[in-house]
PDB file of N, CA and C in Angstrom:
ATOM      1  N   UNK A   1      98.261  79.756 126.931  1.00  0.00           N
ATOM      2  CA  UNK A   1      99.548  79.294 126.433  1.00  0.00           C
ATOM      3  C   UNK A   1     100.104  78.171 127.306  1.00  0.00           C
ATOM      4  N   UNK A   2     100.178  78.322 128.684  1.00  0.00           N
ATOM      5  CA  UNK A   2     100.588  77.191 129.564  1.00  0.00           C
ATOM      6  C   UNK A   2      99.937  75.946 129.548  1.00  0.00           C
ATOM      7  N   UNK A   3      98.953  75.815 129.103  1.00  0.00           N
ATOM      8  CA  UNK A   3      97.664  74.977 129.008  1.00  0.00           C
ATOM      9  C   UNK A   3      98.225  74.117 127.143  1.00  0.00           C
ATOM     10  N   UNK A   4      98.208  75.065 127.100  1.00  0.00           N
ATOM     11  CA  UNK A   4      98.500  74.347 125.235  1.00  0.00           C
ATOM     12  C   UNK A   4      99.958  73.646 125.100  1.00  0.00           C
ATOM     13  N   UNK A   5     101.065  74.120 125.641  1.00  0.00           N
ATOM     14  CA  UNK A   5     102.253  74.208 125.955  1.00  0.00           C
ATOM     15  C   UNK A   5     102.062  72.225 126.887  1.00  0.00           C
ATOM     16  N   UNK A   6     101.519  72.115 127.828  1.00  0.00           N
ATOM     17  CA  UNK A   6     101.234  71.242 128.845  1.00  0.00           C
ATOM     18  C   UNK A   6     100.726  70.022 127.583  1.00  0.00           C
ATOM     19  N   UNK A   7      99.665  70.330 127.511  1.00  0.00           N
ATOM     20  CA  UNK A   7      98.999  69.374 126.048  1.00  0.00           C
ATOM     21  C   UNK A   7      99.546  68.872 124.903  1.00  0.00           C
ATOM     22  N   UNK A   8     100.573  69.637 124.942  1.00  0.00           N
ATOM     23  CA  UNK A   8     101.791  69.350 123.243  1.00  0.00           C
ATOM     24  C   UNK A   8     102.595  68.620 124.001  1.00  0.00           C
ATOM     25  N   UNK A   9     103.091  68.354 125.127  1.00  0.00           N
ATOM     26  CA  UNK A   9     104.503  67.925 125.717  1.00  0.00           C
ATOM     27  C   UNK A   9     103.454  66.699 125.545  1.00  0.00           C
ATOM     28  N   UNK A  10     102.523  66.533 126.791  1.00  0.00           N
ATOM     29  CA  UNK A  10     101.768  65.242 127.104  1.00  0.00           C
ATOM     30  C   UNK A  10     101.563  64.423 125.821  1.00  0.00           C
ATOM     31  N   UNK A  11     101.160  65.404 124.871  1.00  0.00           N
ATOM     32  CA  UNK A  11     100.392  64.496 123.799  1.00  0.00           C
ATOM     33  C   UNK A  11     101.901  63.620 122.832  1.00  0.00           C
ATOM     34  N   UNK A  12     102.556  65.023 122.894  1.00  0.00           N
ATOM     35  CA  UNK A  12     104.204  64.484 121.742  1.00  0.00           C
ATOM     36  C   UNK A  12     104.934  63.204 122.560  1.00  0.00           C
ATOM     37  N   UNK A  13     104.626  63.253 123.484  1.00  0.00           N
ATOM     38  CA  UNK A  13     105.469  61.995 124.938  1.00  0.00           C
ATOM     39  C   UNK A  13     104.402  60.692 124.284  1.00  0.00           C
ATOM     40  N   UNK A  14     103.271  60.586 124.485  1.00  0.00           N
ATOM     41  CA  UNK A  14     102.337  59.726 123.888  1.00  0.00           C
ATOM     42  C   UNK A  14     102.844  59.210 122.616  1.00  0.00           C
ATOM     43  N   UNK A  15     103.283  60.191 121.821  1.00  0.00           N
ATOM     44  CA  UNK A  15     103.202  60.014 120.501  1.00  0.00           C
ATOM     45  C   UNK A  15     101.696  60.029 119.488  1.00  0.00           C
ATOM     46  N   UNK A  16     100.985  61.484 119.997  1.00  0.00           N
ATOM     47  CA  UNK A  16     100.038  61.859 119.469  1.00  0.00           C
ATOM     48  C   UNK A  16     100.508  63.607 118.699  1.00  0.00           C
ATOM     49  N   UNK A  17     100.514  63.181 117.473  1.00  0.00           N
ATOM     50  CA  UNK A  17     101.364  64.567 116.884  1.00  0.00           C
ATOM     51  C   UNK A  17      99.905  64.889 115.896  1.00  0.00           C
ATOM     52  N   UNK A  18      99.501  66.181 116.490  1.00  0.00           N
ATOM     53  CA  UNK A  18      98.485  66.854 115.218  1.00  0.00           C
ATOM     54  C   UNK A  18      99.379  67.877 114.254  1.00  0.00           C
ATOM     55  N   UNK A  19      99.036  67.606 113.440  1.00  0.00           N
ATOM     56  CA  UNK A  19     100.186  68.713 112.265  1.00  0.00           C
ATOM     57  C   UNK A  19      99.378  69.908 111.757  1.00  0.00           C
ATOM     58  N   UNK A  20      98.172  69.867 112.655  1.00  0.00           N
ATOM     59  CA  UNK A  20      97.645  71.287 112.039  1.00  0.00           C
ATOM     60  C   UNK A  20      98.001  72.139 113.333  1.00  0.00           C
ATOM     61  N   UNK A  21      98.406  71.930 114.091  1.00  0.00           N
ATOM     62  CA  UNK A  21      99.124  72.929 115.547  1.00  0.00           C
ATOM     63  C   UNK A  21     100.429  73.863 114.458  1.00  0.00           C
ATOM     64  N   UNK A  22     100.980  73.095 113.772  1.00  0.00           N
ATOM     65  CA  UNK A  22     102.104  73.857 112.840  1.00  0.00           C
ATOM     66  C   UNK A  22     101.912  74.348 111.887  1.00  0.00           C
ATOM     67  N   UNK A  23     102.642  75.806 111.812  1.00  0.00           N
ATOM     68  CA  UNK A  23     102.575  76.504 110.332  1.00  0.00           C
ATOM     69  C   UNK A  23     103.391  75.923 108.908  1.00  0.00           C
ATOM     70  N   UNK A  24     102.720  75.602 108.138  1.00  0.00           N
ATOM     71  CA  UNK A  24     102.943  75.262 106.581  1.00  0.00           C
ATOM     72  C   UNK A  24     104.575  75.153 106.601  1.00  0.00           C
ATOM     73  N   UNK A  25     105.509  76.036 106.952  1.00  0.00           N
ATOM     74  CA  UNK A  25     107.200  76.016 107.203  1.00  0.00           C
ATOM     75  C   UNK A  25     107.391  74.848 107.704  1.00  0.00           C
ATOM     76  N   UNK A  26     106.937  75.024 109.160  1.00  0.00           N
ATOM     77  CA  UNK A  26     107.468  73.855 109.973  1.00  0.00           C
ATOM     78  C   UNK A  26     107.183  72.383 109.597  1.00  0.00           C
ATOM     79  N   UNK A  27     105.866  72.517 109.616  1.00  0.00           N
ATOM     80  CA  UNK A  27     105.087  71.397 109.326  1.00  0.00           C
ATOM     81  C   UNK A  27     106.550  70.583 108.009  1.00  0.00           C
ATOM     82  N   UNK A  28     106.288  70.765 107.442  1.00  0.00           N
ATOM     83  CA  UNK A  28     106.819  70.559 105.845  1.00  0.00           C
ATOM     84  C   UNK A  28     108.292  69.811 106.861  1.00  0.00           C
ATOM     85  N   UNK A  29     109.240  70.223 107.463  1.00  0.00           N
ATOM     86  CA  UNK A  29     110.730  69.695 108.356  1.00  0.00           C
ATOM     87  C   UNK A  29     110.380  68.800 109.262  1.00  0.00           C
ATOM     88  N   UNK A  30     108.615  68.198 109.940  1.00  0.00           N
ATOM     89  CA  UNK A  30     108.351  67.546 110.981  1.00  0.00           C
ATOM     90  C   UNK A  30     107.784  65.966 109.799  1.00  0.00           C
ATOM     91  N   UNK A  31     108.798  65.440 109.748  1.00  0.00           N
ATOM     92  CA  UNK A  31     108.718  64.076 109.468  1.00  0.00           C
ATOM     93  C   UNK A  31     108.090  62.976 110.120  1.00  0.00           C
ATOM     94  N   UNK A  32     108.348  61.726 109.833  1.00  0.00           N
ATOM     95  CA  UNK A  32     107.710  60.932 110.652  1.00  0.00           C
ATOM     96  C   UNK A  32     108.866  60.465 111.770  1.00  0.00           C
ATOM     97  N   UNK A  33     109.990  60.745 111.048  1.00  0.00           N
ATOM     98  CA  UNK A  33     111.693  60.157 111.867  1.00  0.00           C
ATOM     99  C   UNK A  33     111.813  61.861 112.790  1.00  0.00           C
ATOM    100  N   UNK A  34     111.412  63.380 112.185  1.00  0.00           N
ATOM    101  CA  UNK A  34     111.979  64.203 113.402  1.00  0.00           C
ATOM    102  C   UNK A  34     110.682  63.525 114.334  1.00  0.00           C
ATOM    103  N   UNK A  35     109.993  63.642 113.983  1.00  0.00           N
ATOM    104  CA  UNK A  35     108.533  63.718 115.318  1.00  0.00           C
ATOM    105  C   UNK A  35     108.774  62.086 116.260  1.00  0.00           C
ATOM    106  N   UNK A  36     109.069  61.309 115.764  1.00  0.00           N
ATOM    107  CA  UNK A  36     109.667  60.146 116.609  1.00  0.00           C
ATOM    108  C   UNK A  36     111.072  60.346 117.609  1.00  0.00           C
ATOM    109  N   UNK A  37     112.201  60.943 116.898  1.00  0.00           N
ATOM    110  CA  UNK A  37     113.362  61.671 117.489  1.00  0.00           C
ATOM    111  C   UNK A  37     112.660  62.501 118.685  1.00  0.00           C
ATOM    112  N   UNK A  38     111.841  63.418 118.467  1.00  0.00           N
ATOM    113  CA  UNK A  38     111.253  64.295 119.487  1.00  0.00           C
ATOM    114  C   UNK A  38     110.568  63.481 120.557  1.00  0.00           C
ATOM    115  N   UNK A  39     109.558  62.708 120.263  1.00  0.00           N
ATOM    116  CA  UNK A  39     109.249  61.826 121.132  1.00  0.00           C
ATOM    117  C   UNK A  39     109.713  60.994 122.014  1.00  0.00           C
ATOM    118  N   UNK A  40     111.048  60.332 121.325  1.00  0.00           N
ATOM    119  CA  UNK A  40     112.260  59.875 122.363  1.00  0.00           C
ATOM    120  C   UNK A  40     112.575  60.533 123.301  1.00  0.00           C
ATOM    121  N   UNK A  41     112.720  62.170 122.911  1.00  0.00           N
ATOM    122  CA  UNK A  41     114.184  62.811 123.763  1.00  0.00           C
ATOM    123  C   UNK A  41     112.589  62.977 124.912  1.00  0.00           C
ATOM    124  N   UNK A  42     111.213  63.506 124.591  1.00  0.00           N
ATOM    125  CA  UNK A  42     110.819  64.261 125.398  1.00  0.00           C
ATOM    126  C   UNK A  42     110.303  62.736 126.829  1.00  0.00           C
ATOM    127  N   UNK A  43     110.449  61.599 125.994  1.00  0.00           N
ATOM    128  CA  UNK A  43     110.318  60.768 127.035  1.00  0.00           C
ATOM    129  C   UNK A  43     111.743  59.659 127.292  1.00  0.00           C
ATOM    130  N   UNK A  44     112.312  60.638 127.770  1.00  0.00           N
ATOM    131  CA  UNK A  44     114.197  60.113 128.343  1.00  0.00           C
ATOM    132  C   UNK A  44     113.842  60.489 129.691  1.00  0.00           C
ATOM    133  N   UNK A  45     112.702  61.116 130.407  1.00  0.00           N
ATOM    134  CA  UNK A  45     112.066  61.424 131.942  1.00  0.00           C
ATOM    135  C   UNK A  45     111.450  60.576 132.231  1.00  0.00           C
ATOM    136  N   UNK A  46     110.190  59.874 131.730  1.00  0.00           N
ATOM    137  CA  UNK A  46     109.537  58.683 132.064  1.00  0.00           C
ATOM    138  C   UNK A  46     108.272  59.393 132.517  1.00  0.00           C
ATOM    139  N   UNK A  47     108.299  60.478 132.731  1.00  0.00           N
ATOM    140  CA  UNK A  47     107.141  61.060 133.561  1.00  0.00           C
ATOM    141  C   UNK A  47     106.510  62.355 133.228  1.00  0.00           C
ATOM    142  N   UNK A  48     105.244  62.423 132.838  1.00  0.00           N
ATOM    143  CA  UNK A  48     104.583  63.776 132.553  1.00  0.00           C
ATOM    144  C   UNK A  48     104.804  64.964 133.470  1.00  0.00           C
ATOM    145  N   UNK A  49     104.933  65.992 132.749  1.00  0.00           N
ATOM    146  CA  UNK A  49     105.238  67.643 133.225  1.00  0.00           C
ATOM    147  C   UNK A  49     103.785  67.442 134.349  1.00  0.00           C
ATOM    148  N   UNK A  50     103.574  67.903 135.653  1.00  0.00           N
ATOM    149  CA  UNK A  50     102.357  68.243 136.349  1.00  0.00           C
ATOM    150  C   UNK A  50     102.011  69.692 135.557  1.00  0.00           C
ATOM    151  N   UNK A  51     102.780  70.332 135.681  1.00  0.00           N
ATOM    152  CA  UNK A  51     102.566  72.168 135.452  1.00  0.00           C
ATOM    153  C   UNK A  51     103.532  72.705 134.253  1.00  0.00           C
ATOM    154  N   UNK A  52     103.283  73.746 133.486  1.00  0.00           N
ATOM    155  CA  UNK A  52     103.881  74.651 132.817  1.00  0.00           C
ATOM    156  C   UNK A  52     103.609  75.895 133.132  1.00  0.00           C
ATOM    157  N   UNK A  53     105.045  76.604 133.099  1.00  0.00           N
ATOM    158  CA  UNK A  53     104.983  78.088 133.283  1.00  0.00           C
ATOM    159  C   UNK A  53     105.416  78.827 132.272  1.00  0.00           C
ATOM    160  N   UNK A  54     104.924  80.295 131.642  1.00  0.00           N
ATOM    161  CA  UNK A  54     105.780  80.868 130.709  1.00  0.00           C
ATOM    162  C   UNK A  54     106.900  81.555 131.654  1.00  0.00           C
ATOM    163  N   UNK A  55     107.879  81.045 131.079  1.00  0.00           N
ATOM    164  CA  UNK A  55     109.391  81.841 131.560  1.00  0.00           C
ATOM    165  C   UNK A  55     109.052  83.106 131.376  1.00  0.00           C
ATOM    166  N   UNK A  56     109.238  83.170 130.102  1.00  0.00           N
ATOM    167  CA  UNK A  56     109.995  84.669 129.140  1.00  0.00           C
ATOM    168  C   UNK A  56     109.092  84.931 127.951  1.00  0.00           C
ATOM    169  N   UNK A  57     108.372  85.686 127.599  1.00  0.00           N
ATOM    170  CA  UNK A  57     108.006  85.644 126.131  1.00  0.00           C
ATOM    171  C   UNK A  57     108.566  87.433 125.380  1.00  0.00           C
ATOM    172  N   UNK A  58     108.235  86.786 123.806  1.00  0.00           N
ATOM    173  CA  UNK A  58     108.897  88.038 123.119  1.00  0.00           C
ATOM    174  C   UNK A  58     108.502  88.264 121.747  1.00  0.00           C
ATOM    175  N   UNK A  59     108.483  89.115 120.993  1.00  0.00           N
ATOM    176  CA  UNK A  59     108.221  88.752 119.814  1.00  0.00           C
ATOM    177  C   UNK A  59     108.862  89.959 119.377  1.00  0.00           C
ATOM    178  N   UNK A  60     109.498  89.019 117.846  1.00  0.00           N
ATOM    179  CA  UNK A  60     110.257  89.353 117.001  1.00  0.00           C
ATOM    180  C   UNK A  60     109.864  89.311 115.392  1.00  0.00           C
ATOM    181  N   UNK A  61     109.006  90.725 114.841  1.00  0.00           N
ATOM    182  CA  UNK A  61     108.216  90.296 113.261  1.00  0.00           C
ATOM    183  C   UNK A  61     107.429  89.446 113.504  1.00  0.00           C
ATOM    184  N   UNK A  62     106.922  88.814 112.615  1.00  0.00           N
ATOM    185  CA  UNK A  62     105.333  88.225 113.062  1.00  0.00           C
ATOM    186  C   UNK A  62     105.535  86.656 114.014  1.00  0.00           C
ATOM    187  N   UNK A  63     106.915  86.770 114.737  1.00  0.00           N
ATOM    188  CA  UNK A  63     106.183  85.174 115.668  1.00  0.00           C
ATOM    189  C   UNK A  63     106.447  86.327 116.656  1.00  0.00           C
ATOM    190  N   UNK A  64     106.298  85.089 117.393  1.00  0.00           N
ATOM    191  CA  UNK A  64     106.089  85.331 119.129  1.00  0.00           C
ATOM    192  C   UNK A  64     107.065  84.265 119.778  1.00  0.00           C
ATOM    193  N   UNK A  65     107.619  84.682 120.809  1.00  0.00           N
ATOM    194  CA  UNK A  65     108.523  83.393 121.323  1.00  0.00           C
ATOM    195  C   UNK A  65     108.186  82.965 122.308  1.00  0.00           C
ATOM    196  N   UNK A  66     107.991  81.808 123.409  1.00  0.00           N
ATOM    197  CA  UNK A  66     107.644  81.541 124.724  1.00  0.00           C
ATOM    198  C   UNK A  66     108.752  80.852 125.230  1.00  0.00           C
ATOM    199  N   UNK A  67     109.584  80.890 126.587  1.00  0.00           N
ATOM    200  CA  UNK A  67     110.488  80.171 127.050  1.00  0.00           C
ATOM    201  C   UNK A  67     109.461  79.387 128.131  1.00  0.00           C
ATOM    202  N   UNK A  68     109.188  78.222 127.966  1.00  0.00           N
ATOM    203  CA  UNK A  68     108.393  77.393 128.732  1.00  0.00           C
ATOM    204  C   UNK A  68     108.784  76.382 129.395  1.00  0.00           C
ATOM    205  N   UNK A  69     108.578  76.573 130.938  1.00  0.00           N
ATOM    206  CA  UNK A  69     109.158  75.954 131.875  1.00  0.00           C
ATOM    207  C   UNK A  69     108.079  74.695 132.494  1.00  0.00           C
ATOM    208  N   UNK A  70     108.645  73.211 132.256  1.00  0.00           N
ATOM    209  CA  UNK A  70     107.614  72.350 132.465  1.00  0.00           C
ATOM    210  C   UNK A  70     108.059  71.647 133.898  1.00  0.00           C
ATOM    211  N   UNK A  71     107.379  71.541 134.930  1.00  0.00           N
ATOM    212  CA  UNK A  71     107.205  70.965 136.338  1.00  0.00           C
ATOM    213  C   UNK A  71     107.033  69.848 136.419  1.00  0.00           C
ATOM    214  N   UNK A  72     107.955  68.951 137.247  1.00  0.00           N
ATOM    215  CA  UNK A  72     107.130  67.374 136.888  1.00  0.00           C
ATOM    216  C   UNK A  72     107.293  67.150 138.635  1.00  0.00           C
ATOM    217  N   UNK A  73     106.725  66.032 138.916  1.00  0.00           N
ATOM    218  CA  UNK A  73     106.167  65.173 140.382  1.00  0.00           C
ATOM    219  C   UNK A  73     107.355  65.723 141.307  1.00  0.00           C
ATOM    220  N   UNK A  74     108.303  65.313 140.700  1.00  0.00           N
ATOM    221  CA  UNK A  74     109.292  65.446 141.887  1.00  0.00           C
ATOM    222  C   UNK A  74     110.462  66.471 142.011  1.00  0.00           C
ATOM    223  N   UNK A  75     109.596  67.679 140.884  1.00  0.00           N
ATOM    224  CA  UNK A  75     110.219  68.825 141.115  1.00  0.00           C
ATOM    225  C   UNK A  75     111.910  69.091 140.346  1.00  0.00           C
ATOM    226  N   UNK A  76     112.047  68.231 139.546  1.00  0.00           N
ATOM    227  CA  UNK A  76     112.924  68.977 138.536  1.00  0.00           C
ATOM    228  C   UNK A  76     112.132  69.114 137.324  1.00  0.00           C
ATOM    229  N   UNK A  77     112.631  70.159 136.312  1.00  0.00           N
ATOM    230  CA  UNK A  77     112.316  70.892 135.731  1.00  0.00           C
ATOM    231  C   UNK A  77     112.399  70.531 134.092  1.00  0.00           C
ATOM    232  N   UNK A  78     112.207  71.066 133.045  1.00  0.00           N
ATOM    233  CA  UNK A  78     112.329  71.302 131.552  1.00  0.00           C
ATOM    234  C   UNK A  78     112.090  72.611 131.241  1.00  0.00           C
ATOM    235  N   UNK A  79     112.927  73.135 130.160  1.00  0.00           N
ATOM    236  CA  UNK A  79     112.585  74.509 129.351  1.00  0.00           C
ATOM    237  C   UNK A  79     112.533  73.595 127.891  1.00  0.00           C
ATOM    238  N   UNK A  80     111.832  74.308 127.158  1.00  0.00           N
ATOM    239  CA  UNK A  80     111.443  74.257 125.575  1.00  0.00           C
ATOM    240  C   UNK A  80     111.046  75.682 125.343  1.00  0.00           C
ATOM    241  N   UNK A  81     111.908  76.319 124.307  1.00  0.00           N
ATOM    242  CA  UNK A  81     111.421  77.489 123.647  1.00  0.00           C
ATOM    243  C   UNK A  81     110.131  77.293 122.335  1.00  0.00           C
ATOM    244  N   UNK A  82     109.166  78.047 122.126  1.00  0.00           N
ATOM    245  CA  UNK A  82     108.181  77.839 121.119  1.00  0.00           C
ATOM    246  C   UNK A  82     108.524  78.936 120.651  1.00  0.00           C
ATOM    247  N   UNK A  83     108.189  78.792 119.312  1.00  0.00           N
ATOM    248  CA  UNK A  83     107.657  80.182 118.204  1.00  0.00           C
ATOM    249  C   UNK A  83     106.081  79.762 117.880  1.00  0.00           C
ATOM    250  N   UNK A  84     105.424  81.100 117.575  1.00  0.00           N
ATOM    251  CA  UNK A  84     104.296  81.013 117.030  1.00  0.00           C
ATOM    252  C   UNK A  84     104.201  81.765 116.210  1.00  0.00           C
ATOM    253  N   UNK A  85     103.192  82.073 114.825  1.00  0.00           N
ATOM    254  CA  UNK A  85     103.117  83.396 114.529  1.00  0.00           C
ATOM    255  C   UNK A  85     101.931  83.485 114.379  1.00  0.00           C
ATOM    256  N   UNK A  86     101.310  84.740 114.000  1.00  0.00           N
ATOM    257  CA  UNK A  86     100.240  85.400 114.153  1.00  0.00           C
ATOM    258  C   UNK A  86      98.694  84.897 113.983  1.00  0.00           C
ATOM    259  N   UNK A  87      98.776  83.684 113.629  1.00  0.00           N
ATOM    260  CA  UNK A  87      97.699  82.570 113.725  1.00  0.00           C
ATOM    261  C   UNK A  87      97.385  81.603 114.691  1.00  0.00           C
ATOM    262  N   UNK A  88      98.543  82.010 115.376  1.00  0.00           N
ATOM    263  CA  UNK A  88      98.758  80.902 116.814  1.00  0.00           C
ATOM    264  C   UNK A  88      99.338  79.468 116.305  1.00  0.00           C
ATOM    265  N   UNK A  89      99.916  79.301 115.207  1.00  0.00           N
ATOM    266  CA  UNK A  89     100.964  78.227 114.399  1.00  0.00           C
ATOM    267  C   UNK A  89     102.128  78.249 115.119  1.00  0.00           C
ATOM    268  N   UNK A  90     102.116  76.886 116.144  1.00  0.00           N
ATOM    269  CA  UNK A  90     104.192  76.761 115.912  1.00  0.00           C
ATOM    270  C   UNK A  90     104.981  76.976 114.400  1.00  0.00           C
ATOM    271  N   UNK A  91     106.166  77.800 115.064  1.00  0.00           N
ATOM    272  CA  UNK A  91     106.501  77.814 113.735  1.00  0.00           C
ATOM    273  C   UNK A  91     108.380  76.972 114.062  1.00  0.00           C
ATOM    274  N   UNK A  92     108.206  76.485 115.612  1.00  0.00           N
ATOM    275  CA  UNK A  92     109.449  76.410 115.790  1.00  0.00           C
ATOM    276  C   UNK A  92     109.404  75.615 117.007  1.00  0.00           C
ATOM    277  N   UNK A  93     110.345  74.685 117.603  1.00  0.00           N
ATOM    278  CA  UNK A  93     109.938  73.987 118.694  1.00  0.00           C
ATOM    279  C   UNK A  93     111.823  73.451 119.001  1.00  0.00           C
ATOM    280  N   UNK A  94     112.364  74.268 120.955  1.00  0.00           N
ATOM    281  CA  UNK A  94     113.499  74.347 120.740  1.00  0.00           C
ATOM    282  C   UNK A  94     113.319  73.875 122.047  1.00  0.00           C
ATOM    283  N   UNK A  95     114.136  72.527 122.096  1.00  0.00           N
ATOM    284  CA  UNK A  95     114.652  72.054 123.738  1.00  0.00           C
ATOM    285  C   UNK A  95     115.483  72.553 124.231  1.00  0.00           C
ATOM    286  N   UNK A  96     115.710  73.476 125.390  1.00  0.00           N
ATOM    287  CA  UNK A  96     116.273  73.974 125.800  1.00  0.00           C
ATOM    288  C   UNK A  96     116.738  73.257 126.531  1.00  0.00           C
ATOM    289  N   UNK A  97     116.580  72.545 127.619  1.00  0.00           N
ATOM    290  CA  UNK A  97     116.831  72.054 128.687  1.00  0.00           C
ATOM    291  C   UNK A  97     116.145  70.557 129.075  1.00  0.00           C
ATOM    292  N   UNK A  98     116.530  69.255 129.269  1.00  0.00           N
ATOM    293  CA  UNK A  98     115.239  68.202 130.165  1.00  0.00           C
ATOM    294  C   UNK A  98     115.850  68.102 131.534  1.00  0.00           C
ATOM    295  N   UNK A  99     114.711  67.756 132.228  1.00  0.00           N
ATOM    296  CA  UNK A  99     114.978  67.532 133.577  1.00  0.00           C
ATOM    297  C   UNK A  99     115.583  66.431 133.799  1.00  0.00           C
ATOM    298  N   UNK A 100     116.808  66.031 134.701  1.00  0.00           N
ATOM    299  CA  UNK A 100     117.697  65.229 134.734  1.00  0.00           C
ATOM    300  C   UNK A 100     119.349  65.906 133.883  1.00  0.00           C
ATOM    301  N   UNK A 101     119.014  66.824 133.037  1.00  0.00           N
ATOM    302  CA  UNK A 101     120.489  66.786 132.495  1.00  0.00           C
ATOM    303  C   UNK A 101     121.463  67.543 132.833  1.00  0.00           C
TER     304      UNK A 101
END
């Protein structure tokens, strides 16, 4: 999960979005204007996460939740909450927090 979590930030900062990572719900609300919006906010840091940690996880009916804590060079921080459900599909993708704010 920390590993996949690390790879989605890096890749969404790039502006490399695969739409089969998302379940059929989500997918369908991730436009070409949200997934650009997302890409902005996640590069308002300038600088890739080094590390991810799972905070918190939980599950509620068929997702799963992860509170994911991303590490960058000089040691401030990001949270993003994920949903998944039982296929390993985001079904949900929630900024909690960027480093700097």
């Amino acid at each position: 999960m920390q590993d996949l979590a690390l790879k989605w930030f890096v890749d969404l900062q790039a502006g490399r979005f695969d739409p089969t990572q998302y379940a059929p719900a989500y997918s369908a609300q991730l436009t070409e204007e949200a997934v650009q919006q997302m890409t902005h906010l996640l590069n308002r840091y300038r600088a890739s996460p080094k590390q991810a940690e799972i905070m918190q996880s939980r599950t509620s009916g068929d997702q799963t939740f992860h509170l994911v804590k991303f590490l960058y060079p000089r040691g401030d921080a990001a949270s993003i909450l994920f949903g998944f459900d039982t296929a390993g599909k985001i079904t949900g993708v929630a900024v909690r927090s960027l480093a700097g704010d």
